[in-house]
N, C-alpha and C. Protein backbone atom coordinates (compact mmCIF):
# COMPACT_ATOMS: atom_id res chain seq x y z
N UNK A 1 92.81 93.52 95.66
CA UNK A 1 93.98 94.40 95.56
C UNK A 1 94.94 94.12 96.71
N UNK A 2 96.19 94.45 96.54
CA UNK A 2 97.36 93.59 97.43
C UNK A 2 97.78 95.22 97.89
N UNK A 3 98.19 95.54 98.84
CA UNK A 3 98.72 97.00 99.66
C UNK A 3 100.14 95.85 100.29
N UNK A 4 100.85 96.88 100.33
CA UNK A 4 102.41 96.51 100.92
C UNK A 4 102.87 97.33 101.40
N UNK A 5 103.14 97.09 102.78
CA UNK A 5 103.59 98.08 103.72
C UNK A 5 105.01 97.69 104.21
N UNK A 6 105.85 98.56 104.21
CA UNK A 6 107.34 98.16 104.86
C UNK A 6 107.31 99.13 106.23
N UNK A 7 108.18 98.75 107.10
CA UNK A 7 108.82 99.18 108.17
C UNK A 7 110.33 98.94 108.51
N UNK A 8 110.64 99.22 109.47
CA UNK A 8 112.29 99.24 109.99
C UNK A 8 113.12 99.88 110.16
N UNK A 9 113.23 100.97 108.85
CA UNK A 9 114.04 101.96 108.20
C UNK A 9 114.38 102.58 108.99
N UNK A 10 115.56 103.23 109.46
CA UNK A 10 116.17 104.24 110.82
C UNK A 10 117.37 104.35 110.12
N UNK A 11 117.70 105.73 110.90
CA UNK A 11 119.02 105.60 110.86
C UNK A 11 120.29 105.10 111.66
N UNK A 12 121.16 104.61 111.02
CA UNK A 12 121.96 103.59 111.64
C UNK A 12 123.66 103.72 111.21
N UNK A 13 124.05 103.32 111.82
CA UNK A 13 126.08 103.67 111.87
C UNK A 13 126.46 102.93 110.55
N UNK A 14 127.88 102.57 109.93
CA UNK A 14 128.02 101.93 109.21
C UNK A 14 128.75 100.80 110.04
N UNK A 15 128.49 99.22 109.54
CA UNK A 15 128.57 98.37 109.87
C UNK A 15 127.53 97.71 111.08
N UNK A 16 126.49 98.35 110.99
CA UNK A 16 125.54 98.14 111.96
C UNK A 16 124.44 97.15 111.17
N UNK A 17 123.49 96.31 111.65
CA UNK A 17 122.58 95.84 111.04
C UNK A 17 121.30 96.19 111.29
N UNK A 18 120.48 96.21 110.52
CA UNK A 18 118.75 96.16 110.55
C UNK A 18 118.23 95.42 109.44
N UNK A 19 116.52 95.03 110.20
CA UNK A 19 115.96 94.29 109.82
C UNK A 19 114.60 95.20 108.99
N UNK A 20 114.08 95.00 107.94
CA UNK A 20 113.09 95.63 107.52
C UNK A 20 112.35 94.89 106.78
N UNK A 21 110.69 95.27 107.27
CA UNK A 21 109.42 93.80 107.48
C UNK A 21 108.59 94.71 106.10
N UNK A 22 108.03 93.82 105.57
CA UNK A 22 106.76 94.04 104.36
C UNK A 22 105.70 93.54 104.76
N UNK A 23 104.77 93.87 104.86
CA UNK A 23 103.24 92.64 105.24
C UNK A 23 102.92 92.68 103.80
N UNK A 24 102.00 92.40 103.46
CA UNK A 24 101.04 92.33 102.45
C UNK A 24 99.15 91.80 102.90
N UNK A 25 99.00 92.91 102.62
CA UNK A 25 97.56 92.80 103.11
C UNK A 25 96.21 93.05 101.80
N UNK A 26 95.21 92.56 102.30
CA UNK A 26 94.22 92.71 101.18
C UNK A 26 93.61 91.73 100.58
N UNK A 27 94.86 90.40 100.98
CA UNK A 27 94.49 89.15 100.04
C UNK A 27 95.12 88.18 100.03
N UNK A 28 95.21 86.93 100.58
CA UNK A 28 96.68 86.18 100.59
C UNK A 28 97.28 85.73 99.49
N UNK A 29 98.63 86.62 99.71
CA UNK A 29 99.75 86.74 98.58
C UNK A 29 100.07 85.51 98.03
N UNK A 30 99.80 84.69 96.46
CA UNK A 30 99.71 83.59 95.95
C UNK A 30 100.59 83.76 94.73
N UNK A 31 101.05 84.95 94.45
CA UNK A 31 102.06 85.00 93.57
C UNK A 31 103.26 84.03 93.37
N UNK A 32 104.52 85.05 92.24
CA UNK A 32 105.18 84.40 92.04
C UNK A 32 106.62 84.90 93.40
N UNK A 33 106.49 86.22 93.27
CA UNK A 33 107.40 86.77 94.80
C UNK A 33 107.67 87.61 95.29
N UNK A 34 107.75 88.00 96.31
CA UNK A 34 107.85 89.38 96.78
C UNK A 34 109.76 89.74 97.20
N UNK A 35 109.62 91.11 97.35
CA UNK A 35 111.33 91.61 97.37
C UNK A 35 111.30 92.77 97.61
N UNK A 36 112.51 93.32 97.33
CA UNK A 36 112.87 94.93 97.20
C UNK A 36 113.71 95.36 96.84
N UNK A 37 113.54 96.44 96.21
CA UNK A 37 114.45 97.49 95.15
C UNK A 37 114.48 99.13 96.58
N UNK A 38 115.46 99.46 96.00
CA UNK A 38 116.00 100.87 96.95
C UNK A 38 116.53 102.14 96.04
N UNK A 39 116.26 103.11 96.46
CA UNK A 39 116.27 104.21 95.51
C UNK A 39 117.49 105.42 95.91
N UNK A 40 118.27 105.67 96.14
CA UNK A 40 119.39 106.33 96.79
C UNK A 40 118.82 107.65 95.96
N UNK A 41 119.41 109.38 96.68
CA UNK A 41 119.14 110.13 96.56
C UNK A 41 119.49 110.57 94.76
N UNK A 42 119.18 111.22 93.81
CA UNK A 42 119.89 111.26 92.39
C UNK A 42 120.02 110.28 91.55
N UNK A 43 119.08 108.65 92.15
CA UNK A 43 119.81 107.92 91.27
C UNK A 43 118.70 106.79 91.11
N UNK A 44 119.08 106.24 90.17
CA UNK A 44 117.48 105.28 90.00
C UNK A 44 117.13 103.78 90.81
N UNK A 45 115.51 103.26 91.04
CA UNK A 45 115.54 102.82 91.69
C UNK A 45 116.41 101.31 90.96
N UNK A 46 116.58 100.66 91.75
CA UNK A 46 117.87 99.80 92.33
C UNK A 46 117.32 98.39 92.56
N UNK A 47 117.13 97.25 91.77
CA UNK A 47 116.60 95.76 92.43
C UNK A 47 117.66 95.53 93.52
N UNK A 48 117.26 94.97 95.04
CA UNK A 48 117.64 94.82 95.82
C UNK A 48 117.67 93.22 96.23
N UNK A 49 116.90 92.35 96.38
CA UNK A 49 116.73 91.10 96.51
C UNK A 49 114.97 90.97 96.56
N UNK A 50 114.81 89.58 95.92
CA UNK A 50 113.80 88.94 95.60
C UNK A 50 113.52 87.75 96.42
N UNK A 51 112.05 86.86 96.44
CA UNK A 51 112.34 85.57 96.96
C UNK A 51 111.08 85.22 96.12
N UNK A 52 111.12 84.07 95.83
CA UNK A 52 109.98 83.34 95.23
C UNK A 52 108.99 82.87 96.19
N UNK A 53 108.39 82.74 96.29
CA UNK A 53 107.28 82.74 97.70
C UNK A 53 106.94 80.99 97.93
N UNK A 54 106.81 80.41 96.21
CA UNK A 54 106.71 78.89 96.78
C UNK A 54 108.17 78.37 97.33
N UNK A 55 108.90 78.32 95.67
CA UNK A 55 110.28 77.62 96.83
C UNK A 55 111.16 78.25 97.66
N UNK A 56 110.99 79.47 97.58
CA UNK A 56 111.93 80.39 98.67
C UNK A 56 113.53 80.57 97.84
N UNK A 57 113.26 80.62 96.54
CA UNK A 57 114.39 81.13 95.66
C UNK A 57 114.92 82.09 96.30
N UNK A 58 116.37 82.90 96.47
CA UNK A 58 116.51 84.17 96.77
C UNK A 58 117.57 84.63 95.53
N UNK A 59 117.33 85.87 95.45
CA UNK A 59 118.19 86.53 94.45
C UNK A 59 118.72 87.48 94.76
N UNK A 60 120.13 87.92 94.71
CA UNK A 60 120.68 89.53 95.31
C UNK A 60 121.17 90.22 93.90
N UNK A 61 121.15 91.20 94.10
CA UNK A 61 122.44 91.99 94.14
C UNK A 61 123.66 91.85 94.18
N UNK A 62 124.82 91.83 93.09
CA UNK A 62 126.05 91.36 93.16
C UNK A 62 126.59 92.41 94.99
N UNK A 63 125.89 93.55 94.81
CA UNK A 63 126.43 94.34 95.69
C UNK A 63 125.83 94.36 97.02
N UNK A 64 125.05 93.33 97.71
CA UNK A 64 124.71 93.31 98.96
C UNK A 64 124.74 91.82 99.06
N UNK A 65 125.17 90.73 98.46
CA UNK A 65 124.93 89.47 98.34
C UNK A 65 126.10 89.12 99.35
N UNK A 66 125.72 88.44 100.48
CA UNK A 66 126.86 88.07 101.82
C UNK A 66 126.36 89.00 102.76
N UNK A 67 126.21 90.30 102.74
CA UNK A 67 125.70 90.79 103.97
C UNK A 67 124.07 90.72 104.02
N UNK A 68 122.86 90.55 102.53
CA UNK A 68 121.52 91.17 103.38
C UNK A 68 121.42 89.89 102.65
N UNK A 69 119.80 88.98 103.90
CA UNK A 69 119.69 87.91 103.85
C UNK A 69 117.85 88.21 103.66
N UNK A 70 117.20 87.60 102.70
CA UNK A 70 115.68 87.85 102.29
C UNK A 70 115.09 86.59 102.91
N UNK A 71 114.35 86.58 103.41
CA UNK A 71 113.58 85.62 103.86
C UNK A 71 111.43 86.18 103.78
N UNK A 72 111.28 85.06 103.68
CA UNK A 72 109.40 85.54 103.61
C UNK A 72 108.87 84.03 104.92
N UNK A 73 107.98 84.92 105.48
CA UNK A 73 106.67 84.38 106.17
C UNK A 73 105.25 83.86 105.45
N UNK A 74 105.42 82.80 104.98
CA UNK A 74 103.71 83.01 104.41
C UNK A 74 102.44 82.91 104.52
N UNK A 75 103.14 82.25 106.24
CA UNK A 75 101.72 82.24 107.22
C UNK A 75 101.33 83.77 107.29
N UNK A 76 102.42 84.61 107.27
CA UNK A 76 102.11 86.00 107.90
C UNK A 76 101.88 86.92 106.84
N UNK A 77 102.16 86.39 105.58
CA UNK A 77 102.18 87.14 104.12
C UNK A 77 103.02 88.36 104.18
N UNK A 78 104.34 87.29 105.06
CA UNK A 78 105.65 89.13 105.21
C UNK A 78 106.96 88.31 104.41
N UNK A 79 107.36 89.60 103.91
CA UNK A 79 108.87 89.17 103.69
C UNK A 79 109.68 90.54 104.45
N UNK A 80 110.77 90.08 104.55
CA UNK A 80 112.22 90.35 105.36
C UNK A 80 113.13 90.55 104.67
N UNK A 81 114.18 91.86 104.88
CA UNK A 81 115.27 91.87 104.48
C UNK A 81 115.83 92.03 106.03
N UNK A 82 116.80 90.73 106.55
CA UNK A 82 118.03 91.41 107.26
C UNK A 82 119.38 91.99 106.39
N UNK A 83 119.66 93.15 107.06
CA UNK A 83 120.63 93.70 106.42
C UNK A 83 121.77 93.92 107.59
N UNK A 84 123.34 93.31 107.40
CA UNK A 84 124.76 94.02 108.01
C UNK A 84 125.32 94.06 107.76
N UNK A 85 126.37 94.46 108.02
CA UNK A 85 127.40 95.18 107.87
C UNK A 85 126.77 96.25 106.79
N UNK A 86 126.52 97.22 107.16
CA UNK A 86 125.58 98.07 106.70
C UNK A 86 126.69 99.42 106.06
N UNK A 87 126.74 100.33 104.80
CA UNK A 87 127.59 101.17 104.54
C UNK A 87 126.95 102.18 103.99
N UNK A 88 127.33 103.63 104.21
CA UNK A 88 126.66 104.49 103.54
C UNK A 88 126.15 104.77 102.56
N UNK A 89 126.75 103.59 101.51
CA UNK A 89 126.34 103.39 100.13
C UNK A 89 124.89 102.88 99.89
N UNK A 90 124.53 102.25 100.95
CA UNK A 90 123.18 101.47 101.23
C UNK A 90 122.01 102.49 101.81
N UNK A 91 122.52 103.66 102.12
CA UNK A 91 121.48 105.03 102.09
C UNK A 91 120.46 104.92 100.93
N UNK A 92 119.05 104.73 101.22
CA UNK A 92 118.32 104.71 100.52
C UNK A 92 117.01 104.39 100.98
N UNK A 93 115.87 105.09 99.77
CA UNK A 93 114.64 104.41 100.35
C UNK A 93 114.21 103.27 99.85
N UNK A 94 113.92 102.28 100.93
CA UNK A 94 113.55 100.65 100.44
C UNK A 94 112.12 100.81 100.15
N UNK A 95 111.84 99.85 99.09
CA UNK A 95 110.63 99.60 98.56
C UNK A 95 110.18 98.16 98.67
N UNK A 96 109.04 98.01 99.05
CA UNK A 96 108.69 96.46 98.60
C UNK A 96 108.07 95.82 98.04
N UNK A 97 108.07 95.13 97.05
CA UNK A 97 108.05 94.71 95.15
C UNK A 97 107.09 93.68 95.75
N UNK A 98 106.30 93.01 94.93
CA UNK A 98 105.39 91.84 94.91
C UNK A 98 105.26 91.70 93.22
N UNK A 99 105.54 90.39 92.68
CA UNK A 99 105.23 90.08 91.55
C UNK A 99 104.18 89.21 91.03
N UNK A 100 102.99 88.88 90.71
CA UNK A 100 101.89 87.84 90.93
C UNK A 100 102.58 86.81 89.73
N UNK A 101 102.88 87.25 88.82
CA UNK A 101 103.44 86.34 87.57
C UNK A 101 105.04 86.04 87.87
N UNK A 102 105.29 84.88 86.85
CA UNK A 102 106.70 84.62 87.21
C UNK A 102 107.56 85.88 86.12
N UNK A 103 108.87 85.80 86.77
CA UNK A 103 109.57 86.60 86.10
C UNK A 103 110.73 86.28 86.32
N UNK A 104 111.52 86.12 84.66
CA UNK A 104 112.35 85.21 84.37
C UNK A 104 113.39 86.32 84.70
N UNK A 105 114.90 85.31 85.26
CA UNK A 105 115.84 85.82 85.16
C UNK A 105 116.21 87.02 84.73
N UNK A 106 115.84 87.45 83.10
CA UNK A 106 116.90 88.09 83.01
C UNK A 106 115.75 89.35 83.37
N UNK A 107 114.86 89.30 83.67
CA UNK A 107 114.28 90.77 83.99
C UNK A 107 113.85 90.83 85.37
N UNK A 108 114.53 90.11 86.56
CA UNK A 108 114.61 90.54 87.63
C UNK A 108 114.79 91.76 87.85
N UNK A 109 115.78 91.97 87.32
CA UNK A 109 116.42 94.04 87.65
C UNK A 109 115.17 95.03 87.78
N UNK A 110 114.67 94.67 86.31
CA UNK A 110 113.63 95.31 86.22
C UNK A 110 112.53 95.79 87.15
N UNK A 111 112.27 97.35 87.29
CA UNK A 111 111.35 97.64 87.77
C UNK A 111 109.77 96.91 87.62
N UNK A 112 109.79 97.24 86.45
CA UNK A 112 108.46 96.73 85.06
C UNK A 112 108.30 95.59 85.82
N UNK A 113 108.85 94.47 85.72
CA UNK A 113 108.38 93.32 86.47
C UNK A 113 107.54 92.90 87.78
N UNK A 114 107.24 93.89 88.73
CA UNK A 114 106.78 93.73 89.78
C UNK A 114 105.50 94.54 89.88
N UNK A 115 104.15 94.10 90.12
CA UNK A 115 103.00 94.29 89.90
C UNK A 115 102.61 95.12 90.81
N UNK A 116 102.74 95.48 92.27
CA UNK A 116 102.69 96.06 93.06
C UNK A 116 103.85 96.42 94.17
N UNK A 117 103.85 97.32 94.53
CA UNK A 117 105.12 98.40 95.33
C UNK A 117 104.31 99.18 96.67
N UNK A 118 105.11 98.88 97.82
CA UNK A 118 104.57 99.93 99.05
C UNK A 118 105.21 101.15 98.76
N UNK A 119 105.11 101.57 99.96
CA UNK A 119 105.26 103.60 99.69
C UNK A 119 106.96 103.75 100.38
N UNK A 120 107.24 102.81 100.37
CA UNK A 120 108.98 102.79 100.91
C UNK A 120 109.03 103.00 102.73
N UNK A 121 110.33 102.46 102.91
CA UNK A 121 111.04 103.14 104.20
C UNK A 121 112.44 103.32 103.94
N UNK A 122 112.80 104.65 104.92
CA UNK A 122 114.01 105.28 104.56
C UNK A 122 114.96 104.40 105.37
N UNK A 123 116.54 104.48 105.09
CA UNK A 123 117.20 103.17 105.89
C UNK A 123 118.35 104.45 105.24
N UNK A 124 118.87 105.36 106.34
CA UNK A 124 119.99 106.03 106.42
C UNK A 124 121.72 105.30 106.99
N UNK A 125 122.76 105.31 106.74
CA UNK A 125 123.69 104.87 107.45
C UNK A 125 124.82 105.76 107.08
N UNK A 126 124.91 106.22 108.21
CA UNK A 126 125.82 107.41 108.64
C UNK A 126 127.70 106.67 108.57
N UNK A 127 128.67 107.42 108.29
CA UNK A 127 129.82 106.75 108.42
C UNK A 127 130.50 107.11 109.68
């Protein structure tokens, strides 16, 4: 069984940056990729960016694509979101997705697609 833990989450100004870490523990992560989706208060959760773990594919969000940059460790079985220029719109709790199977294009968005999820961190940005 794969557990996924995130950290980072604070609150922070707008236009400020942070970094927020996933481990994955339990088993070394051999999937197809790990990522994260974010859940803002009233509103559903949200695919955020992905990475494919062999070739280091990345995928955004039309709406954070230029400011948050995904990167994974796989010596360390972590992936990374840096995030800046940071805006209140980006208030939300981050989650972090692991998918063991591949998953095609068009159902990235998709929740359904990702096999396991940590328990989130909150990532506030004040204006």
């Amino acid at each position: 069984q794969l557990q996924l833990v995130e950290s980072g989450g604070r609150l922070v100004q707008a236009g400020d940056s942070l970094r927020l870490s996933c481990v994955a523990s339990g088993r070394t992560f051999s999937g197809w990729a790990m990522g994260w989706f974010r859940q803002a208060p009233g509103k559903e959760r949200e695919f955020v960016a992905v990475i494919s773990w062999c070739g280091g594919t990345e995928y955004y969000v039309p709406s954070v694509k230029g400011r948050f940059t995904i990167s994974r460790d796989k010596a360390k079985n972590t992936v990374l979101l840096q995030m800046s220029s940071l805006k209140p719109d980006d208030t939300a709790v981050y989650y972090c997705v692991a998918s063991t199977t591949v998953v095609y294009r068009e159902n990235l968005y998709s929740s359904l697609s990702y096999d396991y999820w940590g328990q989130g961190t909150q990532v506030t940005v004040s204006s």
